[in-house]
N, C-alpha and C. Protein backbone atom coordinates (compact mmCIF):
# COMPACT_ATOMS: atom_id res chain seq x y z
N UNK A 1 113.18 89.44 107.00
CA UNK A 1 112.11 88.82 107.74
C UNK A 1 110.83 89.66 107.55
N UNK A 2 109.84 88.86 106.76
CA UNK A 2 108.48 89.52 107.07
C UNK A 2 107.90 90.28 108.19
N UNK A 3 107.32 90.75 108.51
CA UNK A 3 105.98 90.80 109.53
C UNK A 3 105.12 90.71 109.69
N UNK A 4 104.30 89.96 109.65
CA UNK A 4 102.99 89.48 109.83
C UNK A 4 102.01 90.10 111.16
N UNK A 5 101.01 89.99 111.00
CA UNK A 5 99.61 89.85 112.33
C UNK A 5 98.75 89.32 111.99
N UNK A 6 98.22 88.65 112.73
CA UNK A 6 96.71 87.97 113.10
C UNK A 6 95.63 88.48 113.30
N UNK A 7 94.88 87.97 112.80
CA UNK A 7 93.09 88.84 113.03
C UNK A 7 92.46 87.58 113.00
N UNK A 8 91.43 87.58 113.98
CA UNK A 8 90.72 86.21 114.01
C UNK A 8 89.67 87.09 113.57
N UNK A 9 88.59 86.27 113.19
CA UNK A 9 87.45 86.83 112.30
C UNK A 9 85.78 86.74 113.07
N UNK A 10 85.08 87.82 112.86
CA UNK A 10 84.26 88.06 114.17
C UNK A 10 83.31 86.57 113.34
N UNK A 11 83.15 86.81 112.42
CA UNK A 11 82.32 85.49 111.22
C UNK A 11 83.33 84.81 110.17
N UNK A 12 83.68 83.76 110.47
CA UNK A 12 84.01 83.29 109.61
C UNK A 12 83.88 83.14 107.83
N UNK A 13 84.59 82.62 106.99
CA UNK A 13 83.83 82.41 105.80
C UNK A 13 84.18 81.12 105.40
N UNK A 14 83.45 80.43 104.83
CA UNK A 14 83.40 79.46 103.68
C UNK A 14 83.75 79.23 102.66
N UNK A 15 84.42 78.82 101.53
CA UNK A 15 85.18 78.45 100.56
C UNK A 15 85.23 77.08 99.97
N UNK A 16 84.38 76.52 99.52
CA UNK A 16 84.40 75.00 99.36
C UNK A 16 84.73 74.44 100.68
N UNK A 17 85.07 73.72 101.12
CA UNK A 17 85.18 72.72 101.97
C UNK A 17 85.84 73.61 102.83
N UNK A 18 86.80 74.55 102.92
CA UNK A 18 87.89 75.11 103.77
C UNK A 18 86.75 76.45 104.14
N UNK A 19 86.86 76.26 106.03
CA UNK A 19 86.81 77.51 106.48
C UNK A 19 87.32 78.39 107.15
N UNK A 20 88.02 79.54 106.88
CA UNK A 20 88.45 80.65 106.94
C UNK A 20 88.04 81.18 108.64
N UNK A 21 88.78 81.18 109.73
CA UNK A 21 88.74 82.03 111.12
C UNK A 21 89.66 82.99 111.53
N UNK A 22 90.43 82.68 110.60
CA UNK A 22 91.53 83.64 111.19
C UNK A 22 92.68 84.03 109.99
N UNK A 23 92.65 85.26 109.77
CA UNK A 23 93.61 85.72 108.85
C UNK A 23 95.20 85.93 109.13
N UNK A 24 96.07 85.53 108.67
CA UNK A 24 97.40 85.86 109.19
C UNK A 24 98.15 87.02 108.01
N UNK A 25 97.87 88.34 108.01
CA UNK A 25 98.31 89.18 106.91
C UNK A 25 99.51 89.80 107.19
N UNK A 26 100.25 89.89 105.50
CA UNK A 26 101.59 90.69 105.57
C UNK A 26 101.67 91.90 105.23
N UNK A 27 102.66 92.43 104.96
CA UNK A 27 102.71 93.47 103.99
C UNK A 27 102.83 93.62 102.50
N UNK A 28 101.99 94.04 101.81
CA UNK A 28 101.87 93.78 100.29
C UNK A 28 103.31 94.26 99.49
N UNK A 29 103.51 93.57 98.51
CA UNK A 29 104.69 94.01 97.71
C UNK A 29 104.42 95.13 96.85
N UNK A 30 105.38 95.60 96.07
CA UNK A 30 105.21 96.48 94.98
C UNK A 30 103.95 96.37 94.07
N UNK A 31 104.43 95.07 93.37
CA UNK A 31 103.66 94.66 92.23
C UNK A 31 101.97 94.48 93.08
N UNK A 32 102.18 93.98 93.98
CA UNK A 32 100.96 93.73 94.73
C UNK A 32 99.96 94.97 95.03
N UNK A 33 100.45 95.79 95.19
CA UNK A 33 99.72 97.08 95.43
C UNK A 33 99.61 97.94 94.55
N UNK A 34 100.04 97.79 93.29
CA UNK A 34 99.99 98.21 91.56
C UNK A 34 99.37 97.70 91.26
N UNK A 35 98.29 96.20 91.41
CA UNK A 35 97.57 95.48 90.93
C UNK A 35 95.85 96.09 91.68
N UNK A 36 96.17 96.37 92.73
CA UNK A 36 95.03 96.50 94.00
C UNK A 36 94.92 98.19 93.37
N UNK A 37 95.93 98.83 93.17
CA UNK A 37 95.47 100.30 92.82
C UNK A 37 94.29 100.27 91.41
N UNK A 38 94.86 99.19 90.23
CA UNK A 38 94.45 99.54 89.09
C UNK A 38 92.67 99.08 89.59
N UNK A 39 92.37 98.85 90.11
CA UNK A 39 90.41 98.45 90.69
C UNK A 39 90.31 100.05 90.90
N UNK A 40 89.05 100.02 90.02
CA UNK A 40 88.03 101.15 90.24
C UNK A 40 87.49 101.26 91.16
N UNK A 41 86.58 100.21 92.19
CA UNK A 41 85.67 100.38 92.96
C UNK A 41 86.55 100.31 94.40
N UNK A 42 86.18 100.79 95.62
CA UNK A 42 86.98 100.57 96.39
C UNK A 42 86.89 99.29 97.00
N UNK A 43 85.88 98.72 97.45
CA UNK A 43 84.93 97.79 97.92
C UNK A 43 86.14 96.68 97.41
N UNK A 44 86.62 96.57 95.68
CA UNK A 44 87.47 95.58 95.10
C UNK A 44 88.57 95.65 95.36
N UNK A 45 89.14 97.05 95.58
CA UNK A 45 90.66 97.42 96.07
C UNK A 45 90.92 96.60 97.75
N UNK A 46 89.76 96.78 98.35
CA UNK A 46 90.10 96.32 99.60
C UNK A 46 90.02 94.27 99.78
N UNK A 47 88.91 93.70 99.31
CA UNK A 47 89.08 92.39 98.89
C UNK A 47 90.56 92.15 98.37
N UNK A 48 90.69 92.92 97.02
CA UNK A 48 92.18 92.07 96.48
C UNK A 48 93.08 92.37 97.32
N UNK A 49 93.41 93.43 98.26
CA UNK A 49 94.39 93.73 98.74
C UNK A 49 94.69 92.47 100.18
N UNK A 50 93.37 92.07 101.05
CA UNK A 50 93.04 91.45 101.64
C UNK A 50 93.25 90.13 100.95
N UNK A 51 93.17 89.74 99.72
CA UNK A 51 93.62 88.18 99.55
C UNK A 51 94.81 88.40 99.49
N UNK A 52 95.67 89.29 98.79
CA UNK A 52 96.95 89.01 98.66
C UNK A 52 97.61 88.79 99.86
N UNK A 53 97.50 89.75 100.68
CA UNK A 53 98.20 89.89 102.09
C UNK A 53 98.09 88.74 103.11
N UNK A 54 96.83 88.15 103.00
CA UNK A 54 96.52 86.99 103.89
C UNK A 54 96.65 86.05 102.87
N UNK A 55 96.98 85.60 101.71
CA UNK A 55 96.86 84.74 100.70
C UNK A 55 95.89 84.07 100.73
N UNK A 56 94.66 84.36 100.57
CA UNK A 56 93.37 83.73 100.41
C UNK A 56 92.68 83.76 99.38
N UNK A 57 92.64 83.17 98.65
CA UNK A 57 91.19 83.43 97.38
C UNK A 57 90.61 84.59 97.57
N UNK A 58 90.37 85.71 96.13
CA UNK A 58 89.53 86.50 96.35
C UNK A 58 88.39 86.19 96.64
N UNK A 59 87.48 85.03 95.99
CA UNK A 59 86.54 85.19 96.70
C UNK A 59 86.24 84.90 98.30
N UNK A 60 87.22 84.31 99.04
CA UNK A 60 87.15 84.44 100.48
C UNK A 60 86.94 85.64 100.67
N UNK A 61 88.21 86.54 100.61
CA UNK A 61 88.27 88.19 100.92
C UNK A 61 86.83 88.54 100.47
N UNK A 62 86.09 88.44 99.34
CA UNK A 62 84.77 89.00 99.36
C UNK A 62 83.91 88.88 100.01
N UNK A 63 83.86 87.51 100.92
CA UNK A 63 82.82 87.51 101.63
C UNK A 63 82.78 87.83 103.06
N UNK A 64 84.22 88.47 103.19
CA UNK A 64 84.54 88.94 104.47
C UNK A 64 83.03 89.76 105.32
N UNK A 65 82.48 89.68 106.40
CA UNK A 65 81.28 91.14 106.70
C UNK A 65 82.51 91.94 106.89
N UNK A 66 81.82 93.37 106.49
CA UNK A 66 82.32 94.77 106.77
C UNK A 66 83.45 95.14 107.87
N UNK A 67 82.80 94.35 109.20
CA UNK A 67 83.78 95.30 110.45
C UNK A 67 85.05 93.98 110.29
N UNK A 68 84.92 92.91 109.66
CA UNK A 68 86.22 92.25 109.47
C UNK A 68 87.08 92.62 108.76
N UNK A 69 86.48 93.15 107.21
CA UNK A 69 87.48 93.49 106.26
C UNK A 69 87.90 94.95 106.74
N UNK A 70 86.94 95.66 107.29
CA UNK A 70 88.01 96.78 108.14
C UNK A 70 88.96 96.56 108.09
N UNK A 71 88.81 95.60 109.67
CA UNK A 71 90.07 95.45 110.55
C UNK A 71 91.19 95.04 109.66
N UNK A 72 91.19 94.16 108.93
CA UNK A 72 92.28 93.68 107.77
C UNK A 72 92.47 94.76 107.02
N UNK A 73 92.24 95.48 106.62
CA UNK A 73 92.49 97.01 105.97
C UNK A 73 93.45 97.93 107.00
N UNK A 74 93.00 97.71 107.94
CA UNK A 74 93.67 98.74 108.95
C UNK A 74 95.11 97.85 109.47
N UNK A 75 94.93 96.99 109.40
CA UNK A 75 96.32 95.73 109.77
C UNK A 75 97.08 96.12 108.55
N UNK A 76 96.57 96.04 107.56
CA UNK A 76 97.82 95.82 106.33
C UNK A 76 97.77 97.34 105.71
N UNK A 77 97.38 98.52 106.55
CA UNK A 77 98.09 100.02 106.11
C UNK A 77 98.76 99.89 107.29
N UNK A 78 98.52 99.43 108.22
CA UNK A 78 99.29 99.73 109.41
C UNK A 78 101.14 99.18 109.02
N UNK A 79 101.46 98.71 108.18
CA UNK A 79 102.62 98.24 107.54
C UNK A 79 102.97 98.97 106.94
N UNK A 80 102.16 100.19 106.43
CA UNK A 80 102.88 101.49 105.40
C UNK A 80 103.73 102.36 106.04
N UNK A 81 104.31 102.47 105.55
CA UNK A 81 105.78 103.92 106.03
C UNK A 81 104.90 105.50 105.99
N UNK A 82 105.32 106.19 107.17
CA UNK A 82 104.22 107.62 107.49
C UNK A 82 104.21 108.05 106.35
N UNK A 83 103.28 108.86 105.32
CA UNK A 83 103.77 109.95 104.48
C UNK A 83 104.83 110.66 104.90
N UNK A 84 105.89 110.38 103.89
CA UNK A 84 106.98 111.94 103.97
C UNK A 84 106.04 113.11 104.32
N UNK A 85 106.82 114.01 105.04
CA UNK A 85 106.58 115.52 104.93
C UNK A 85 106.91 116.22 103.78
N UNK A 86 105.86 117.38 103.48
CA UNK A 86 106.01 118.19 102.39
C UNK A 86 105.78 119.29 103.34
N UNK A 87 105.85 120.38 102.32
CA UNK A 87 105.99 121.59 102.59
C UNK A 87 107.25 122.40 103.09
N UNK A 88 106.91 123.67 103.94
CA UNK A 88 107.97 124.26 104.21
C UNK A 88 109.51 123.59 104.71
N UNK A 89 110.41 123.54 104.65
CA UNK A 89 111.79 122.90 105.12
C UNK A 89 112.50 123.67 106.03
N UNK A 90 112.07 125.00 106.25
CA UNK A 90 112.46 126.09 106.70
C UNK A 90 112.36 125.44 108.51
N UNK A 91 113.52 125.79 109.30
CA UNK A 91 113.80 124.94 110.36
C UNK A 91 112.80 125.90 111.29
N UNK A 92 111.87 124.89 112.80
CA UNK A 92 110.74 125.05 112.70
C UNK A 92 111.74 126.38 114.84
N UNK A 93 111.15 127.59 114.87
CA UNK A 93 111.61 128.38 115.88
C UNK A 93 110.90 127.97 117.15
C-alpha cells in the first residue's frame, strides 16, 4: 500500500483546460528519483520530482509559485527513510 498526502495549493495552476488545486503526492520510486537526480539545476530537480509524485505534467509542476512547490518538496522528502548513522559504532557510556 502506497502513502500518499494532500496539499491544496495556496494558487492554483492552469494547464490547458484542466486546473490544478490540489496535489495528491506519493513517494517516488527508484527509477524516479535517478531521473530527478540526473537535472543540473535544482529549480528542475524539484518540478520533475513534483510531477512525478503528484503525476502531473511537468509543465504544471513548473508553474507551481515558490511557497507551494516548497511545501510539495517537503511532503515528498518527508517519505524518505532517516539517513543511516555513520561514524563511531563504539557503544555510546
Amino acid at each position: 500500500m502506497t502513502e500518499e498526502k494532500s496539499l491544496t495549493l495556496k494558487k492554483p495552476v492552469k494547464v490547458g483546460e484542466q486546473v490544478i488545486d490540489q496535489l495528491t503526492l506519493k513517494e517516488l520510486t527508484l527509477a524516479e528519483t535517478g531521473k530527478v537526480n540526473k537535472q543540473a539545476d535544482t529549480f528542475d530537480k524539484l518540478a520533475l520530482m513534483i510531477s512525478f509524485s503528484a503525476g502531473i505534467p511537468l509543465l504544471a509542476a513548473q508553474q507551481l509559485c515558490m511557497s507551494d512547490a516548497q511545501a510539495a518538496g517537503d511532503i515528498i522528502t518527508s517519505f524518505l527513510p532517516d539517513s543511516p548513522q555513520t561514524g563511531d559504532s563504539s557503544p555510546q557510556t
